[in-house]
Protein backbone atom coordinates (compact mmCIF):
# COMPACT_ATOMS: atom_id res chain seq x y z
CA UNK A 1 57.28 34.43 -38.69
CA UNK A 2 55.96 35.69 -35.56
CA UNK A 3 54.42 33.24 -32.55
CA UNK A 4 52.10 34.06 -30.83
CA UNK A 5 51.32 32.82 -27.16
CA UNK A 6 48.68 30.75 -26.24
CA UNK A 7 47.29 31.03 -22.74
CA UNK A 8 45.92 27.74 -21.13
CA UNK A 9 44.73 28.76 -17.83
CA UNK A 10 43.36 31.67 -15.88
CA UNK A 11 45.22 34.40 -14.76
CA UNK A 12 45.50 35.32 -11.35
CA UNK A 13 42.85 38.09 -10.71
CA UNK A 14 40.45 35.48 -12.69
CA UNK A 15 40.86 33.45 -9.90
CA UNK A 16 41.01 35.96 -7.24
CA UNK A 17 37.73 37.47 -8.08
CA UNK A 18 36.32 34.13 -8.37
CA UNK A 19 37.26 33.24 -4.84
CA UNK A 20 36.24 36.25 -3.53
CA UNK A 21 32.47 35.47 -4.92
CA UNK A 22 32.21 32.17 -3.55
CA UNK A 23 33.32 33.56 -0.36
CA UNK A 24 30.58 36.11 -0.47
CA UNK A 25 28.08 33.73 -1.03
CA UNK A 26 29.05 31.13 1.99
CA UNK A 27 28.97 34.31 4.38
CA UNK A 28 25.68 35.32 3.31
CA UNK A 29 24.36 31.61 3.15
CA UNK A 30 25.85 31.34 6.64
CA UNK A 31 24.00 34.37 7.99
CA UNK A 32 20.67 33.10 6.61
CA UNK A 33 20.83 29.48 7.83
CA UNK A 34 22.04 30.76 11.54
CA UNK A 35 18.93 33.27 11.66
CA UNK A 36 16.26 30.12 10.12
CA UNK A 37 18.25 27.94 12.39
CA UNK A 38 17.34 30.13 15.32
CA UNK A 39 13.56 30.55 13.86
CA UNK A 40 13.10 26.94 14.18
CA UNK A 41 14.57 26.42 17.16
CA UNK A 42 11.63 29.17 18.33
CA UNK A 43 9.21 27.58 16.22
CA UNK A 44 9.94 24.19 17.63
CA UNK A 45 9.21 25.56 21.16
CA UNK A 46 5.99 27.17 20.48
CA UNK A 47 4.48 23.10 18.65
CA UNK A 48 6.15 21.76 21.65
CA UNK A 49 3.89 24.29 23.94
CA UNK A 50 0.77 23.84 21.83
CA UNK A 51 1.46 20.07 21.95
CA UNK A 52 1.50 20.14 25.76
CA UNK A 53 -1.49 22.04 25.75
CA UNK A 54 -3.04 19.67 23.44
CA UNK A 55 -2.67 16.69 25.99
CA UNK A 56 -3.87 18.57 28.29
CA UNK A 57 -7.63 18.65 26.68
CA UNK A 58 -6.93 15.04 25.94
CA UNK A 59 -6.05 14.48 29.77
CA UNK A 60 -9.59 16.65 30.68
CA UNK A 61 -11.66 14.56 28.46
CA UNK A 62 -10.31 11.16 28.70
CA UNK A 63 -10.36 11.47 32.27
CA UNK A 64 -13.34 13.12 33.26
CA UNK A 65 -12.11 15.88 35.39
CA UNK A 66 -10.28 19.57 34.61
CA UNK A 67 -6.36 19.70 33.97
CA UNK A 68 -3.84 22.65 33.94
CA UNK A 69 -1.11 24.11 31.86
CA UNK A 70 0.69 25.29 33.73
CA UNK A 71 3.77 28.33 32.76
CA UNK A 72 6.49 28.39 34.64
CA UNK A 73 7.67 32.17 33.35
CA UNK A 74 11.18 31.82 35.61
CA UNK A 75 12.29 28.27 34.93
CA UNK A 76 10.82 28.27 31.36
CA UNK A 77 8.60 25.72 31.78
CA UNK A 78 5.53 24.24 30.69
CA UNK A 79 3.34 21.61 32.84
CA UNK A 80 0.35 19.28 32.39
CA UNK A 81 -1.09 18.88 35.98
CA UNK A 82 -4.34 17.05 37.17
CA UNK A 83 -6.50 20.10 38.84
CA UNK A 84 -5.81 20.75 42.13
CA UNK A 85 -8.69 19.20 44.50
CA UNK A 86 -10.02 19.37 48.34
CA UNK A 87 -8.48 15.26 48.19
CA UNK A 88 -5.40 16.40 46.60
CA UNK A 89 -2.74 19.06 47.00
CA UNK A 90 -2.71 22.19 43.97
CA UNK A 91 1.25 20.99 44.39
CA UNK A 92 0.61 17.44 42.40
CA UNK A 93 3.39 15.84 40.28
CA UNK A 94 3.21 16.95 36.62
CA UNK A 95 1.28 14.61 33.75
CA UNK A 96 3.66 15.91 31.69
CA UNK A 97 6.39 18.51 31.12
CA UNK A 98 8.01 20.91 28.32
CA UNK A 99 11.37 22.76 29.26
CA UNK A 100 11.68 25.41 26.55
CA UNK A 101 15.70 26.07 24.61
CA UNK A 102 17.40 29.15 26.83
CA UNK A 103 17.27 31.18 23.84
CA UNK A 104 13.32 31.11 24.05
CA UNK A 105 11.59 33.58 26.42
CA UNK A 106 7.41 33.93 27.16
CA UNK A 107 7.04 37.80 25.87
CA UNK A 108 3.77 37.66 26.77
CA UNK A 109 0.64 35.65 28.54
CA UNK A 110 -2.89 36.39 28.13
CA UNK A 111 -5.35 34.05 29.81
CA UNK A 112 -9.05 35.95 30.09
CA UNK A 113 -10.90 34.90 32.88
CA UNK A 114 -14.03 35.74 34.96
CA UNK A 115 -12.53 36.12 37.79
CA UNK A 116 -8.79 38.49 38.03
CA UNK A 117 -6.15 36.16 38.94
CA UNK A 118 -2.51 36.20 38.50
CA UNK A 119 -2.35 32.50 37.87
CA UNK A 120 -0.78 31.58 35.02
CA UNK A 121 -2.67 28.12 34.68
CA UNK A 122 -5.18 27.31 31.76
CA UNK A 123 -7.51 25.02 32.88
CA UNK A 124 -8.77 22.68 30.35
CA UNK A 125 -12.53 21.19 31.47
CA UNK A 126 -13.59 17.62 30.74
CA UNK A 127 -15.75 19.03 27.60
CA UNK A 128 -12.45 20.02 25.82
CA UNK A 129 -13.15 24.26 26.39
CA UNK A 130 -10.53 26.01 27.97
CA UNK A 131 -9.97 29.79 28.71
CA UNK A 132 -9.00 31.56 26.14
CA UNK A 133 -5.77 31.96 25.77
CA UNK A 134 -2.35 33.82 23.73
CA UNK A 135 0.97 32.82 24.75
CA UNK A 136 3.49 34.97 22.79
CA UNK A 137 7.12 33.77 22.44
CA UNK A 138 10.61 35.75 21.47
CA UNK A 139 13.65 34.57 20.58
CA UNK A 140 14.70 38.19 20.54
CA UNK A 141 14.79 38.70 16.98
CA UNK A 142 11.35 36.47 16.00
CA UNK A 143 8.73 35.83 17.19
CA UNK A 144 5.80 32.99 17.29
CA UNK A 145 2.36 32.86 19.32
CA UNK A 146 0.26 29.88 21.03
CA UNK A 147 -3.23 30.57 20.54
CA UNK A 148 -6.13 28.28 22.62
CA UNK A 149 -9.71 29.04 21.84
CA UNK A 150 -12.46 29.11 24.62
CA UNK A 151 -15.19 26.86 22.76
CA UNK A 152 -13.40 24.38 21.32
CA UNK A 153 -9.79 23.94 23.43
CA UNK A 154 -8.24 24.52 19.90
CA UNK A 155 -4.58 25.42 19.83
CA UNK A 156 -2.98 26.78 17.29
CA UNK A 157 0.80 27.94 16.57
CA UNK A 158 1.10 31.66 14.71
CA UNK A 159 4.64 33.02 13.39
CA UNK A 160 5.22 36.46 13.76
CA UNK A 161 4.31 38.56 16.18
CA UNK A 162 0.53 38.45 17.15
CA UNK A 163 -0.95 42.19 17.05
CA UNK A 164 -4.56 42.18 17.01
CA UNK A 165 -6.34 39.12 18.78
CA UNK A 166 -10.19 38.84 18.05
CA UNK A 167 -10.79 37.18 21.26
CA UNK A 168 -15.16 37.94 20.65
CA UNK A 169 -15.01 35.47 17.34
CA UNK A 170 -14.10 31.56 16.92
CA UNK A 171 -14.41 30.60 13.86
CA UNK A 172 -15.13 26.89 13.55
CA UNK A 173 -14.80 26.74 9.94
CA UNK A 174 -11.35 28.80 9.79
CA UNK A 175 -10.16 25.68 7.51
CA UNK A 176 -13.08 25.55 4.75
CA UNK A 177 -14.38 28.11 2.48
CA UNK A 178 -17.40 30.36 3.31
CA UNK A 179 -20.35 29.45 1.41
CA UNK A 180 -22.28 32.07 0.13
């Protein structure tokens, strides 16, 4: 009478191999949460610019009289201040500020306006309009845009980089359907 073994485990390379997958997937999963992680982070800054903006036309309105945003390109900065006046000094202390994570740079500013100016200042009027307006964030790797429209002050945060700006059209019923 032969016996014959019974095996009541898993062998080695069993176990191997399935170490080796789970390993494999906690690298990859790590590599995917650091690059959303860093995403957010630039997503983050660009609601926390359009936010500042946003008081900004709240500021104009409620108060009666014009109000900056101000970008601060070196110290990465953003900067609600009252407009500067013959009373007071274009220096004044800020309503409110925004300092933006290190790992977030302005790629780009576009503010149209009549007259050339290298201010970077977007002066929001006491009707809620405001120059038109792109600021264009990078994290280096992504990348995430501030829009303001001219008509209507409205700000509004784009991922991905911003390519073709229609800066002729607002569209004031973006959010419903066309009727035909």
């Amino acid at each position: 009478m032969k016996k014959t073994l019974q095996q009541n485990g898993f062998t080695l390379i069993e176990l191997l191999a399935v170490a080796a997958v789970i390993a494999a997937a906690a690298i990859a999963s790590t590599a995917l949460m650091l690059r959303n992680q860093s995403k957010t982070r630039l997503l983050q800054a660009a609601q926390q610019i359009a936010l500042t903006a946003k008081a900004a036309r709240i500021q104009a309105v409620q108060s009666g009289q014009p109000c900056r945003l101000s970008l601060d390109r070196e110290n990465k900065k953003v900067s609600v201040l009252p407009s500067a006046t013959q009373e007071e000094p274009a220096e004044a202390a800020p309503i409110k500020s925004v300092q933006l994570p290190s790992s977030v740079t302005f790629e780009q500013i576009l503010i149209l306006s009549d007259e050339p100016t290298d201010s970077l200042e977007i002066e929001f009027q006491p009707n809620g309009s405001a120059k038109t307006a792109v600021i264009q964030l990078s994290d280096g790797k992504n990348q995430a845009a501030v829009t303001i429209h001219q008509i209507t002050g409205r700000v509004k945060v784009t991922s991905g980089e911003l390519t073709t700006l229609l800066l002729d059209r607002v569209d004031l019923d973006e959010e419903q359907t066309a009727v035909q």
